[in-house]
PDB file of N, CA and C in Angstrom:
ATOM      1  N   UNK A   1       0.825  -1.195   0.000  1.00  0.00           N
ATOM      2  CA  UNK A   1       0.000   0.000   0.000  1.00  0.00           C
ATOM      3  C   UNK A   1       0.869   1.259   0.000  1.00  0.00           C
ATOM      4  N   UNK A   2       1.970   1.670   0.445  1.00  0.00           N
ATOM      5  CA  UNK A   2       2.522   2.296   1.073  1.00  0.00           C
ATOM      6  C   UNK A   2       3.545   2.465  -0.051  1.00  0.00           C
ATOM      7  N   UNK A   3       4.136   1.796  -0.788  1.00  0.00           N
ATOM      8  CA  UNK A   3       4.537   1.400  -1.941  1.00  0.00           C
ATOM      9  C   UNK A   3       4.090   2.311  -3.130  1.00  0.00           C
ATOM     10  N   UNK A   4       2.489   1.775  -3.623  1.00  0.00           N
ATOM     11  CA  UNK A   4       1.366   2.317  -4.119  1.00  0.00           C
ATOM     12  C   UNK A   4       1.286   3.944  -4.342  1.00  0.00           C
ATOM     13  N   UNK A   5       1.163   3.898  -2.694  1.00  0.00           N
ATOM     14  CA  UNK A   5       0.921   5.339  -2.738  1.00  0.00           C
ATOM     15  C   UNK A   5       1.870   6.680  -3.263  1.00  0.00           C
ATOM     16  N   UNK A   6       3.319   6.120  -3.008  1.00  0.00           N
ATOM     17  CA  UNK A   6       4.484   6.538  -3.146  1.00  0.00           C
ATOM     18  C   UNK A   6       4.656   7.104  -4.592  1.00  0.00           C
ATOM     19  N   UNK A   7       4.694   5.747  -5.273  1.00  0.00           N
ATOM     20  CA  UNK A   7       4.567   5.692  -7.036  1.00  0.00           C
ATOM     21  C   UNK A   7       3.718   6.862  -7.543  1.00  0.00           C
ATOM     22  N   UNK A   8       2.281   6.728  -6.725  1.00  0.00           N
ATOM     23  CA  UNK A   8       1.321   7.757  -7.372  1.00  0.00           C
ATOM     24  C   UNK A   8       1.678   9.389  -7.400  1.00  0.00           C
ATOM     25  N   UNK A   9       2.370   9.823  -6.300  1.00  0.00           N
ATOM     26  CA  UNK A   9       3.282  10.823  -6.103  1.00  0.00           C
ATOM     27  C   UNK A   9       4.051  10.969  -7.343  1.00  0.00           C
ATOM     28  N   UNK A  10       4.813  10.007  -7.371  1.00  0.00           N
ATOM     29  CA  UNK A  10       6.036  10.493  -8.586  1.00  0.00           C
ATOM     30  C   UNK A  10       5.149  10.311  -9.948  1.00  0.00           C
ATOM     31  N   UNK A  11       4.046   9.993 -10.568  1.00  0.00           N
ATOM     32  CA  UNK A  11       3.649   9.329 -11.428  1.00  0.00           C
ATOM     33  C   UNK A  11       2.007  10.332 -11.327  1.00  0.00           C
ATOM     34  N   UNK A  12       1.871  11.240 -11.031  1.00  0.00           N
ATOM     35  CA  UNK A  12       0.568  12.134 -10.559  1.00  0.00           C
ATOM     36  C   UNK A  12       0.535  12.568 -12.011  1.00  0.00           C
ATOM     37  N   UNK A  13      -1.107  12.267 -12.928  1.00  0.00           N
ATOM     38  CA  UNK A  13      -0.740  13.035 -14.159  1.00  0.00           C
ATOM     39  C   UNK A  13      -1.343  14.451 -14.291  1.00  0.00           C
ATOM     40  N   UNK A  14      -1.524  14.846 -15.269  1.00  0.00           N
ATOM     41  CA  UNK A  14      -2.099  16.085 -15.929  1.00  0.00           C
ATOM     42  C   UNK A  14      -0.231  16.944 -15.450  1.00  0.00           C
ATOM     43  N   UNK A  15       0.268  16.574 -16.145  1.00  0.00           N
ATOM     44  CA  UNK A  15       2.030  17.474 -15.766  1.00  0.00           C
ATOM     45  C   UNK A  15       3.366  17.108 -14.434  1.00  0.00           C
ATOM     46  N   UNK A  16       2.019  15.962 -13.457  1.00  0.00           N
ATOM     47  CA  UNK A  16       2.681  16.204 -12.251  1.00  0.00           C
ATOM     48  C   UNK A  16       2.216  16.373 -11.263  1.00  0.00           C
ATOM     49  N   UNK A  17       2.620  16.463 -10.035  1.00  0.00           N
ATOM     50  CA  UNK A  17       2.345  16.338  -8.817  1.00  0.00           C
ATOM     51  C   UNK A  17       2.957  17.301  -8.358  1.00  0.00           C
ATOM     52  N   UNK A  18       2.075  18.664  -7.665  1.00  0.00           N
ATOM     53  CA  UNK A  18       2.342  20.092  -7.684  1.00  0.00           C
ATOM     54  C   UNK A  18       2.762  21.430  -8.715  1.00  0.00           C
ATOM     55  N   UNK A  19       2.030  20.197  -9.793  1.00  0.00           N
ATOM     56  CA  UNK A  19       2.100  21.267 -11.514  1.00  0.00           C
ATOM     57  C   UNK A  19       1.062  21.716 -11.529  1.00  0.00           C
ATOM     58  N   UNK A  20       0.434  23.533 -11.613  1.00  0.00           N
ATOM     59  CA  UNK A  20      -0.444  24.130 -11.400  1.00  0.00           C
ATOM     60  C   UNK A  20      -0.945  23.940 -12.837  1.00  0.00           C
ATOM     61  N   UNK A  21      -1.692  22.966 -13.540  1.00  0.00           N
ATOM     62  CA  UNK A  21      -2.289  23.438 -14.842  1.00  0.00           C
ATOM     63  C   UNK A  21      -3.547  24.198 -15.235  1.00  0.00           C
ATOM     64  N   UNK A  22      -4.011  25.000 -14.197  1.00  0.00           N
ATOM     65  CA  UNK A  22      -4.786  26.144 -14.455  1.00  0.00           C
ATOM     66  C   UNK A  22      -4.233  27.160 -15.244  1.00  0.00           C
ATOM     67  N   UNK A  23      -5.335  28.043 -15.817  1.00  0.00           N
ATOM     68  CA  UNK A  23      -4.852  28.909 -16.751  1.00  0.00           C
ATOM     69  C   UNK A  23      -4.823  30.362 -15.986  1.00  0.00           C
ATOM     70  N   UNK A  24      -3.812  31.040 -16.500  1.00  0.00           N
ATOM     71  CA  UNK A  24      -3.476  32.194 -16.040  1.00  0.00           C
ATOM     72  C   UNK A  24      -4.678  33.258 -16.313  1.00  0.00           C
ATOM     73  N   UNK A  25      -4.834  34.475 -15.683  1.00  0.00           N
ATOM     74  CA  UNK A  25      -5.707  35.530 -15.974  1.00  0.00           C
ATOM     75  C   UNK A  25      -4.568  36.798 -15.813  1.00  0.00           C
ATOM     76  N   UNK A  26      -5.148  37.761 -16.785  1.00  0.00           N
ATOM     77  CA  UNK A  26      -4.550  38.916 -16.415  1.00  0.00           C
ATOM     78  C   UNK A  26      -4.011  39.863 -15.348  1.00  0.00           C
ATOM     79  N   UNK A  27      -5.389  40.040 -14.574  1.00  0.00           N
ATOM     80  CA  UNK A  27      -5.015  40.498 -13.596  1.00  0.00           C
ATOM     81  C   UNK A  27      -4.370  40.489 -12.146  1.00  0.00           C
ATOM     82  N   UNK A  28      -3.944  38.266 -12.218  1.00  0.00           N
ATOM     83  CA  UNK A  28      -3.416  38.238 -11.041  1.00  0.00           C
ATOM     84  C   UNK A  28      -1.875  37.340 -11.765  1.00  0.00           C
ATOM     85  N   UNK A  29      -1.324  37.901 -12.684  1.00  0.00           N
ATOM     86  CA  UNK A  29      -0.173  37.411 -13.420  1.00  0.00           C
ATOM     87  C   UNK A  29       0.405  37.602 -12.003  1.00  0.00           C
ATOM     88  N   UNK A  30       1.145  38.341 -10.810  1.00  0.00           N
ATOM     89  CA  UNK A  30       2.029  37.865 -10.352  1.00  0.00           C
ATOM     90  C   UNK A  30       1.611  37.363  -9.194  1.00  0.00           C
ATOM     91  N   UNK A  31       0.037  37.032  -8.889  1.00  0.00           N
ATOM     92  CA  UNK A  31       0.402  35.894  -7.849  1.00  0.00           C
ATOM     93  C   UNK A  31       0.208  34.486  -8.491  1.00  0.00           C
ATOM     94  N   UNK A  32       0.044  34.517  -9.629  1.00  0.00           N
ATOM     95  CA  UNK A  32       0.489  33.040 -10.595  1.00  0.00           C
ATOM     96  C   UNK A  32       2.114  32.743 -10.713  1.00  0.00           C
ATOM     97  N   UNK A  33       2.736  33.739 -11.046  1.00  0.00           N
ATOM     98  CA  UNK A  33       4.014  33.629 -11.243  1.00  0.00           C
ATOM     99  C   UNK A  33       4.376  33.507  -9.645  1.00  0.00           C
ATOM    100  N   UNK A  34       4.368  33.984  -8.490  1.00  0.00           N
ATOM    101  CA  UNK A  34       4.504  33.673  -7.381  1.00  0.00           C
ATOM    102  C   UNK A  34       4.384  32.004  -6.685  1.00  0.00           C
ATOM    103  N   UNK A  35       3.184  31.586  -7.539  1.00  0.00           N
ATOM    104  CA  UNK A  35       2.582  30.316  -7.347  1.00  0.00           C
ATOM    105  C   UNK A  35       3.115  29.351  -8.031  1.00  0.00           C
ATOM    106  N   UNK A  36       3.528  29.704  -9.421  1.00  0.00           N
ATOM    107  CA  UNK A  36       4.355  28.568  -9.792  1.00  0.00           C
ATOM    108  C   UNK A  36       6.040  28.574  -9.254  1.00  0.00           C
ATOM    109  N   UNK A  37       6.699  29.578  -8.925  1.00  0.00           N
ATOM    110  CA  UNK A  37       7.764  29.316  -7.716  1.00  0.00           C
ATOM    111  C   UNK A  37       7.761  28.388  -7.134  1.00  0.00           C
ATOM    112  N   UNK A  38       6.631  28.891  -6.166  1.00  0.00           N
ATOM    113  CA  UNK A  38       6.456  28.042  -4.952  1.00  0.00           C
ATOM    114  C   UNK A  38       6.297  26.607  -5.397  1.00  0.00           C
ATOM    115  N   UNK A  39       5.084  26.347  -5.873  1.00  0.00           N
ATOM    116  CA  UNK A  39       5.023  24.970  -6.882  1.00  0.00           C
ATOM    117  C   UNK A  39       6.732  24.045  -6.788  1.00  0.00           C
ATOM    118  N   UNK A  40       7.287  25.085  -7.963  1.00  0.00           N
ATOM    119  CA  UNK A  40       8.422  24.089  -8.502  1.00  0.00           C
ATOM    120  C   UNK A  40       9.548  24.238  -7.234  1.00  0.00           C
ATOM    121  N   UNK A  41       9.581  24.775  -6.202  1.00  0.00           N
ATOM    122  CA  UNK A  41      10.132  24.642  -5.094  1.00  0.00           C
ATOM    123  C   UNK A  41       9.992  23.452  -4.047  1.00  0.00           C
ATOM    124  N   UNK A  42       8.832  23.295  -4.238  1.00  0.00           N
ATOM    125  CA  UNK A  42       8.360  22.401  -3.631  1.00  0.00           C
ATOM    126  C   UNK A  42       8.245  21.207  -3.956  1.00  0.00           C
ATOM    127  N   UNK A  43       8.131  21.117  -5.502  1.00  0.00           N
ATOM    128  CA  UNK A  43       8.268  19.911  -6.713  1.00  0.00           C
ATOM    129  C   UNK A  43      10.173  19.396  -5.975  1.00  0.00           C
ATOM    130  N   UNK A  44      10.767  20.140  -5.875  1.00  0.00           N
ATOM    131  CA  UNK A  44      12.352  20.036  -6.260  1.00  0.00           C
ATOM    132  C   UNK A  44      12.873  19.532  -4.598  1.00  0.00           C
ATOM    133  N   UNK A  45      11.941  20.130  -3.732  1.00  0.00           N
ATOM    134  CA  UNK A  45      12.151  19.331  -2.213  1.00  0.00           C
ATOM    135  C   UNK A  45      11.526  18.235  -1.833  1.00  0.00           C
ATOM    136  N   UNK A  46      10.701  18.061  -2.432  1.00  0.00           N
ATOM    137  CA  UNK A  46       9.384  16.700  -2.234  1.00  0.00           C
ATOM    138  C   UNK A  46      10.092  15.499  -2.856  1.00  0.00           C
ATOM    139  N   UNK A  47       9.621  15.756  -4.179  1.00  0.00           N
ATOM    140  CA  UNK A  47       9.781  14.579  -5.040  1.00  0.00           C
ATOM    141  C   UNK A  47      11.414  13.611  -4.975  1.00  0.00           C
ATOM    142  N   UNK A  48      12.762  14.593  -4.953  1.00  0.00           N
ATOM    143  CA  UNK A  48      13.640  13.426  -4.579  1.00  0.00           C
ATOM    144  C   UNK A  48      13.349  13.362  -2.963  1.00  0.00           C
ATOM    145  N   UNK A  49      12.880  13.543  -1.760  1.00  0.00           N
ATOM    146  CA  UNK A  49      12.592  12.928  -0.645  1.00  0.00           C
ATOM    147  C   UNK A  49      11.685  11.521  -0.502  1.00  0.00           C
ATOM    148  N   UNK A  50      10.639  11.860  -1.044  1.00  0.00           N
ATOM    149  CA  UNK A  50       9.305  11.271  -1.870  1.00  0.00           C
ATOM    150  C   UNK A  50      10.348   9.874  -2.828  1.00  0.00           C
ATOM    151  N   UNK A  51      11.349   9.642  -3.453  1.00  0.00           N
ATOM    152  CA  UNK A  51      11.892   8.952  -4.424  1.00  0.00           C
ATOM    153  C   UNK A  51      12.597   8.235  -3.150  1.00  0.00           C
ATOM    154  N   UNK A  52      13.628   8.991  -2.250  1.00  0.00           N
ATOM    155  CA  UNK A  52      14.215   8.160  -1.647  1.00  0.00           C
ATOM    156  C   UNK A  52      13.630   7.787  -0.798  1.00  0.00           C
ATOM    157  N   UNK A  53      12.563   7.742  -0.005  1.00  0.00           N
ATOM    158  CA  UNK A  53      12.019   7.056   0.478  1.00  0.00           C
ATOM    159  C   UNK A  53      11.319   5.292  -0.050  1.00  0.00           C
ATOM    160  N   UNK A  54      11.098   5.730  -1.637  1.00  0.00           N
ATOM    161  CA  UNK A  54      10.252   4.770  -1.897  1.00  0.00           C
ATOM    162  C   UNK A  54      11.245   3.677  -2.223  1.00  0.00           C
ATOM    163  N   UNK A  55      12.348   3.998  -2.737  1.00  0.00           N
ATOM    164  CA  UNK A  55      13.709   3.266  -2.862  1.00  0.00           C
ATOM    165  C   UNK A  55      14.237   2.517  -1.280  1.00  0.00           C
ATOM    166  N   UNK A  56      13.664   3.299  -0.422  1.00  0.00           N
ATOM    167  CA  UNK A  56      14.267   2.065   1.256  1.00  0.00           C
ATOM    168  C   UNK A  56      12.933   1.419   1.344  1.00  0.00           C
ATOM    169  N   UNK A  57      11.947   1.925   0.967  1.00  0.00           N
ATOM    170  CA  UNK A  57      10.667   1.229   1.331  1.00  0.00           C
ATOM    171  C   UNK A  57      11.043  -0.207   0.423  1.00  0.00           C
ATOM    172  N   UNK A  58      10.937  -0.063  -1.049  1.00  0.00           N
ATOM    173  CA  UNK A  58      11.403  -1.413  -1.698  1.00  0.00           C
ATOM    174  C   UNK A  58      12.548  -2.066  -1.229  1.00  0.00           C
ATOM    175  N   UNK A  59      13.547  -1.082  -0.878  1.00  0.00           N
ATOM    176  CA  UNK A  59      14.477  -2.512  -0.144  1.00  0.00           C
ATOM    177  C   UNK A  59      14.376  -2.890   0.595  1.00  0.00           C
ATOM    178  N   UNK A  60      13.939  -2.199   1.456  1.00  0.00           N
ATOM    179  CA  UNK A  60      13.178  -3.059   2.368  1.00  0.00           C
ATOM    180  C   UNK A  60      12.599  -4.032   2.846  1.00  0.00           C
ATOM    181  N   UNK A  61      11.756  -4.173   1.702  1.00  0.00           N
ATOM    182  CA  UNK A  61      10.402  -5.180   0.929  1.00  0.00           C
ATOM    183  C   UNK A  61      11.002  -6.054   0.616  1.00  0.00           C
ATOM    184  N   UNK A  62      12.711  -5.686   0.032  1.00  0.00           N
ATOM    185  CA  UNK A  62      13.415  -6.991  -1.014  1.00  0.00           C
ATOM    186  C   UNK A  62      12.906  -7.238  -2.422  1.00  0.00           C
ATOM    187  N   UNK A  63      12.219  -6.008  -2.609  1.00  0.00           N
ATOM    188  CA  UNK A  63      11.994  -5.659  -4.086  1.00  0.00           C
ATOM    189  C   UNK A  63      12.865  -4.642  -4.786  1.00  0.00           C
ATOM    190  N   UNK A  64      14.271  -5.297  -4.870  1.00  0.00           N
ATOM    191  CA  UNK A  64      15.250  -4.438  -5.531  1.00  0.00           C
ATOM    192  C   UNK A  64      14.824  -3.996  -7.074  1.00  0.00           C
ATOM    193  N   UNK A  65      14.693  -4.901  -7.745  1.00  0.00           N
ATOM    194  CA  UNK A  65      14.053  -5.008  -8.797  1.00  0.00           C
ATOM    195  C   UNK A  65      13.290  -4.245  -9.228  1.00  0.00           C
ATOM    196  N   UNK A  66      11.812  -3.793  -8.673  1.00  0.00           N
ATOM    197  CA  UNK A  66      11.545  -2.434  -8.704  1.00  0.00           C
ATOM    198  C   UNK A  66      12.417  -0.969  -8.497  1.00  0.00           C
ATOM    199  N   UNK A  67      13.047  -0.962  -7.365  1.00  0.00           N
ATOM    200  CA  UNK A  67      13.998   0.254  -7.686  1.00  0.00           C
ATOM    201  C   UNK A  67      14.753  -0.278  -9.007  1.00  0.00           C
ATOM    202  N   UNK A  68      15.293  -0.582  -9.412  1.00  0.00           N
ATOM    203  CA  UNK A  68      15.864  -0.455 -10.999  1.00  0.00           C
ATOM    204  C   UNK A  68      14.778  -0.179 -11.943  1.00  0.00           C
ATOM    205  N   UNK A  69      13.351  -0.713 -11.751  1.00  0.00           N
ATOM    206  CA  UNK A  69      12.765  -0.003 -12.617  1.00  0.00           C
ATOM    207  C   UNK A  69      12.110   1.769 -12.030  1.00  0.00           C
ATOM    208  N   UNK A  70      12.525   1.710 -11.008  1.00  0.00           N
ATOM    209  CA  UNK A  70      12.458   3.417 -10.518  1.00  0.00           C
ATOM    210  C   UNK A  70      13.252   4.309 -11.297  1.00  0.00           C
ATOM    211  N   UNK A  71      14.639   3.402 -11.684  1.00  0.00           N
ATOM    212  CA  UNK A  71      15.299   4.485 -12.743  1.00  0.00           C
ATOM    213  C   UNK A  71      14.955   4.854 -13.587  1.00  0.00           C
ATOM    214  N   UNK A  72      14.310   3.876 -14.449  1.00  0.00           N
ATOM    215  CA  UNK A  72      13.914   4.288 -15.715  1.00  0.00           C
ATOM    216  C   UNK A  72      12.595   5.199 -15.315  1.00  0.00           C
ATOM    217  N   UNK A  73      11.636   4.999 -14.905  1.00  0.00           N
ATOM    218  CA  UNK A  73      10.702   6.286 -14.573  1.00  0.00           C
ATOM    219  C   UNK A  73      11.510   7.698 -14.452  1.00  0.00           C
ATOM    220  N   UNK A  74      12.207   7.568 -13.130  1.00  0.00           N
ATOM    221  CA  UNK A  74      13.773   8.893 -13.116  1.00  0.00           C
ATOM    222  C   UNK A  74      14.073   9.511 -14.792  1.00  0.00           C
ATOM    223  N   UNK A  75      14.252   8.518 -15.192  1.00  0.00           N
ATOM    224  CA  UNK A  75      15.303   9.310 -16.543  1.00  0.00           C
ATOM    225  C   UNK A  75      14.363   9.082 -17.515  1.00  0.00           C
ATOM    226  N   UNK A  76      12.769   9.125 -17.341  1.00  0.00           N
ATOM    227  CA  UNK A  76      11.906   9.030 -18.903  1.00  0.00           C
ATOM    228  C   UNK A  76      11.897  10.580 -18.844  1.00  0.00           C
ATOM    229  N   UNK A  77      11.293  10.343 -20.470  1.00  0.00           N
ATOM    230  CA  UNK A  77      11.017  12.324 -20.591  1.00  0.00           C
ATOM    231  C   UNK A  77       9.643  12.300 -20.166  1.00  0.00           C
ATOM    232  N   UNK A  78       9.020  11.045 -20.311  1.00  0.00           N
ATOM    233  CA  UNK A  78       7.229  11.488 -20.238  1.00  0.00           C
ATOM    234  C   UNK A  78       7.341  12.171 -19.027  1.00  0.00           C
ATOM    235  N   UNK A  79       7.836  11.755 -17.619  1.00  0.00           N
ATOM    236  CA  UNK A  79       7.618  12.171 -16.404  1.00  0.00           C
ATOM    237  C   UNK A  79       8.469  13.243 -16.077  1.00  0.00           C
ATOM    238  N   UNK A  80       9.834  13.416 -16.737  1.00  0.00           N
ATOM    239  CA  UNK A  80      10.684  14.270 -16.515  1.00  0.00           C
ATOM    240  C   UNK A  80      11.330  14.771 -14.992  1.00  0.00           C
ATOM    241  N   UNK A  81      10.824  13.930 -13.920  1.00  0.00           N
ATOM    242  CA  UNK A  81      11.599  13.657 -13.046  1.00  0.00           C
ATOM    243  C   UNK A  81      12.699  14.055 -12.684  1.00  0.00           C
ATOM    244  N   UNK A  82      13.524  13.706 -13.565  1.00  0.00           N
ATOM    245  CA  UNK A  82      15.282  13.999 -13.534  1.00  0.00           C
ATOM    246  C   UNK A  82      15.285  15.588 -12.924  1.00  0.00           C
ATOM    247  N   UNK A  83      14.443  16.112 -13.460  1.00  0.00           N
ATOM    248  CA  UNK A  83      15.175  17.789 -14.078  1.00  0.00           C
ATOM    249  C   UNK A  83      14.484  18.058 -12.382  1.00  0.00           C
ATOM    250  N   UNK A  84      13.971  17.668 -11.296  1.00  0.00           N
ATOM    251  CA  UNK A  84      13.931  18.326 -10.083  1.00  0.00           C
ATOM    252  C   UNK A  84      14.731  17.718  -9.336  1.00  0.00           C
ATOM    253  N   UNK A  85      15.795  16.953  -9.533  1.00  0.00           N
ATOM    254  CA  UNK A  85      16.934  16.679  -8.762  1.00  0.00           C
ATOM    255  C   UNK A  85      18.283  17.337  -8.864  1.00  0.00           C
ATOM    256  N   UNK A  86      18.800  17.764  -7.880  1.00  0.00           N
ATOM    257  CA  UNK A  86      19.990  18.488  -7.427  1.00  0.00           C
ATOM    258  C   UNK A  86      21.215  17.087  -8.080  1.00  0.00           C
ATOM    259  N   UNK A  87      21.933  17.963  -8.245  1.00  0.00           N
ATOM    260  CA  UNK A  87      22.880  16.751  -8.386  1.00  0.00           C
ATOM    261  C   UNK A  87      23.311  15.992  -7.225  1.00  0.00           C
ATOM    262  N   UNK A  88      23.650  16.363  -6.087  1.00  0.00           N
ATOM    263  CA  UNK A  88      23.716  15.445  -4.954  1.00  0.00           C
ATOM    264  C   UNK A  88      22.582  14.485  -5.176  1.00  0.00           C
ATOM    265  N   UNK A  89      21.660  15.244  -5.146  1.00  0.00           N
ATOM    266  CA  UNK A  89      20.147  14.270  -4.586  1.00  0.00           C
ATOM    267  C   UNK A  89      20.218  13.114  -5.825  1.00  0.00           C
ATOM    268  N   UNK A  90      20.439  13.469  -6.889  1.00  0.00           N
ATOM    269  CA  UNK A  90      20.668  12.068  -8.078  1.00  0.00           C
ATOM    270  C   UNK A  90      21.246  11.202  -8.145  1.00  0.00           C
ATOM    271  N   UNK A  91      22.851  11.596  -7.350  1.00  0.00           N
ATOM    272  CA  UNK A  91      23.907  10.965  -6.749  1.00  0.00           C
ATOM    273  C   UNK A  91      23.349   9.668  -5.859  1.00  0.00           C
ATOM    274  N   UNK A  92      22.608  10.310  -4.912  1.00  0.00           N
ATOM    275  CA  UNK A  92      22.614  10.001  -3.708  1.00  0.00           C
ATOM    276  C   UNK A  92      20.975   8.206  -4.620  1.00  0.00           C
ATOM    277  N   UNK A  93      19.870   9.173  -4.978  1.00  0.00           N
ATOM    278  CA  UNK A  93      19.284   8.270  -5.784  1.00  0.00           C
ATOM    279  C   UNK A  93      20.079   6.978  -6.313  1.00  0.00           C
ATOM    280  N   UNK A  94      20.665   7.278  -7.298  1.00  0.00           N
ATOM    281  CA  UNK A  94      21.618   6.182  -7.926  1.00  0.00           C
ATOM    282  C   UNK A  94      22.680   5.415  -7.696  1.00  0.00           C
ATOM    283  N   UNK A  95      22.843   5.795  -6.202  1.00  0.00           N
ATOM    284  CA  UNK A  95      23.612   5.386  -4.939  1.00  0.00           C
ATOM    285  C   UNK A  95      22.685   3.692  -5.025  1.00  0.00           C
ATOM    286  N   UNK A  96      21.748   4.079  -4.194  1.00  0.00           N
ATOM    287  CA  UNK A  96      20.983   3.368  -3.228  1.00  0.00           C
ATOM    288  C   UNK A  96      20.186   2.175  -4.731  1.00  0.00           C
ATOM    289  N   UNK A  97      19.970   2.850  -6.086  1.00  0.00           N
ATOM    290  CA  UNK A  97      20.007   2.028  -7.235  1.00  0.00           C
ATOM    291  C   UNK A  97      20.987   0.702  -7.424  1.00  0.00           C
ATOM    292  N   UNK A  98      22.455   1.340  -7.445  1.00  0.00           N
ATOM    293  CA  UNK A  98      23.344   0.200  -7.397  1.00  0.00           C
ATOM    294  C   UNK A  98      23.721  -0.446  -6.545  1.00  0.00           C
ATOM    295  N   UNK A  99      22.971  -0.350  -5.101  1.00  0.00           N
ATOM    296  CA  UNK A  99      23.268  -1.300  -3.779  1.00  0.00           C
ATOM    297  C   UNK A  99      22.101  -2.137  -4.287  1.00  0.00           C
ATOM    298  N   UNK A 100      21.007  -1.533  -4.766  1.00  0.00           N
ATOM    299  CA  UNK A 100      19.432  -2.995  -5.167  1.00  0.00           C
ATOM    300  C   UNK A 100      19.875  -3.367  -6.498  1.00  0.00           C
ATOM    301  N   UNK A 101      20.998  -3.276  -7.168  1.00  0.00           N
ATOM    302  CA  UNK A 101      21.574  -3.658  -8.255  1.00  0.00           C
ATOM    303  C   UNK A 101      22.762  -4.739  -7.859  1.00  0.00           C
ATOM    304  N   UNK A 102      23.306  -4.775  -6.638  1.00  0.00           N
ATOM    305  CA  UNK A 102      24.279  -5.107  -6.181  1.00  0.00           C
ATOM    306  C   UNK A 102      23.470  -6.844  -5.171  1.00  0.00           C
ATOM    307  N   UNK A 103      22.493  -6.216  -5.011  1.00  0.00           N
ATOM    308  CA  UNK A 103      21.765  -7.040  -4.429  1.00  0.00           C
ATOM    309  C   UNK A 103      21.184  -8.338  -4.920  1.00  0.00           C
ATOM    310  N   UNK A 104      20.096  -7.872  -6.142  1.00  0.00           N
ATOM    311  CA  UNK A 104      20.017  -8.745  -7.614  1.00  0.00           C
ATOM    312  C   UNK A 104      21.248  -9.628  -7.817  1.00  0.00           C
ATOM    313  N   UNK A 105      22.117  -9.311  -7.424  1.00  0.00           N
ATOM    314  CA  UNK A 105      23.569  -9.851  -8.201  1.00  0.00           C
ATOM    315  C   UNK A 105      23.919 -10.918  -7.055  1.00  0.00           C
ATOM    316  N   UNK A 106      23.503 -10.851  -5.993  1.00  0.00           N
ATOM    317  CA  UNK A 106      23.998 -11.322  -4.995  1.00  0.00           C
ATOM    318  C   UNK A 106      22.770 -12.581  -4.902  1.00  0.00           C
ATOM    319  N   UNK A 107      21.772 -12.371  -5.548  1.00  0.00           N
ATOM    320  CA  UNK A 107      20.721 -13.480  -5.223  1.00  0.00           C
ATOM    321  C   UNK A 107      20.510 -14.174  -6.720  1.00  0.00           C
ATOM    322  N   UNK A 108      21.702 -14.091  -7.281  1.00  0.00           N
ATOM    323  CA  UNK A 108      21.833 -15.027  -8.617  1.00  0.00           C
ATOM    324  C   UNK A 108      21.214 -14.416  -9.797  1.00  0.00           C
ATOM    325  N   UNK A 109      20.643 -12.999  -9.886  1.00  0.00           N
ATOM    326  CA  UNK A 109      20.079 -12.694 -10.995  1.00  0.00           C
ATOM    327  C   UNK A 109      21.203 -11.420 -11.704  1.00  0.00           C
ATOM    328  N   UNK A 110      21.167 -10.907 -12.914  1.00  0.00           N
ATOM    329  CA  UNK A 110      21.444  -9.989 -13.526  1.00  0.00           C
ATOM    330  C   UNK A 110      21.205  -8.549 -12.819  1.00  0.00           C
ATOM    331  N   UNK A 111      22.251  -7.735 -13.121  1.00  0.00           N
ATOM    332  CA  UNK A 111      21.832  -6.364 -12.122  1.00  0.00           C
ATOM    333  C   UNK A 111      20.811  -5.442 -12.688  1.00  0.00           C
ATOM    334  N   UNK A 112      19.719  -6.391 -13.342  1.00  0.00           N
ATOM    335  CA  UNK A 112      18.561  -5.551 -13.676  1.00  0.00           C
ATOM    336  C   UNK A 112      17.299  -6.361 -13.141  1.00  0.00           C
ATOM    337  N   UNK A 113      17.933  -7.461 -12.766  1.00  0.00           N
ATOM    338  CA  UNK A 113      17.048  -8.268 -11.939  1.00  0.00           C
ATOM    339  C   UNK A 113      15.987  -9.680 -12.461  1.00  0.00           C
ATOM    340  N   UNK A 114      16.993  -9.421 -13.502  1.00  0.00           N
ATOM    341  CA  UNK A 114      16.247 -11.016 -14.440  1.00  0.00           C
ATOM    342  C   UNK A 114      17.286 -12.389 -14.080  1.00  0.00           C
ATOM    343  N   UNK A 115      16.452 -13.395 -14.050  1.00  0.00           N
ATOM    344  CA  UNK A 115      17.424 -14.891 -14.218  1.00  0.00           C
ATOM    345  C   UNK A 115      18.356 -14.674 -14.812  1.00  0.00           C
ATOM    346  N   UNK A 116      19.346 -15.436 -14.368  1.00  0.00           N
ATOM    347  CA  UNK A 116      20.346 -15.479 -15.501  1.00  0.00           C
ATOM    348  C   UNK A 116      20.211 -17.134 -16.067  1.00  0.00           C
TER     349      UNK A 116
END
């Protein structure tokens, strides 16, 4: 469940999860522009917290396997993901990728998590 819920966060459509897709009006252009700040501020502190969490939650679980497919969500363009991570914070992401990559490897499968 907990899992679930996580995914839906990173995976929220219509743009995203804290993407304002309302339409602008004239007369309150700068508390829109104020609002999408805040928005993508908040997009850029959430979502890699929100990621690394869901990455200990699966290892947790011993579903390494899923975090490797967390990367590829990370680096699609549909979701575009990537572009609210700091470089530490991607680091740190793709850290905790190649320990559930390291893991796979250790329980006889390929470090993407198929039989060998």
């Amino acid at each position: 469940a907990v899992k679930q819920l996580l995914f839906n966060v990173l995976l929220f459509p219509d743009g995203g999860w804290l993407v304002d897709t309302g339409a602008q009006t004239g007369e309150d252009r700068s508390e829109y522009t104020l609002r999408q700040h805040q928005l993508s501020k908040l997009r850029n502190l959430c979502i890699p917290k929100v990621t690394l969490l869901l990455l200990n939650v699966m290892s947790e679980m011993n579903e390494h396997a899923g975090c490797i497919e967390l990367a590829d969500t990370i680096a699609t363009e549909q979701y575009s993901l990537y572009s609210v991570f700091s470089k530490e914070r991607l680091r740190e992401v793709y850290k905790k990728i190649c320990e559930s990559s390291v893991a796979l490897m250790d329980q006889k499968k390929d470090p993407w998590g198929y039989p060998r």
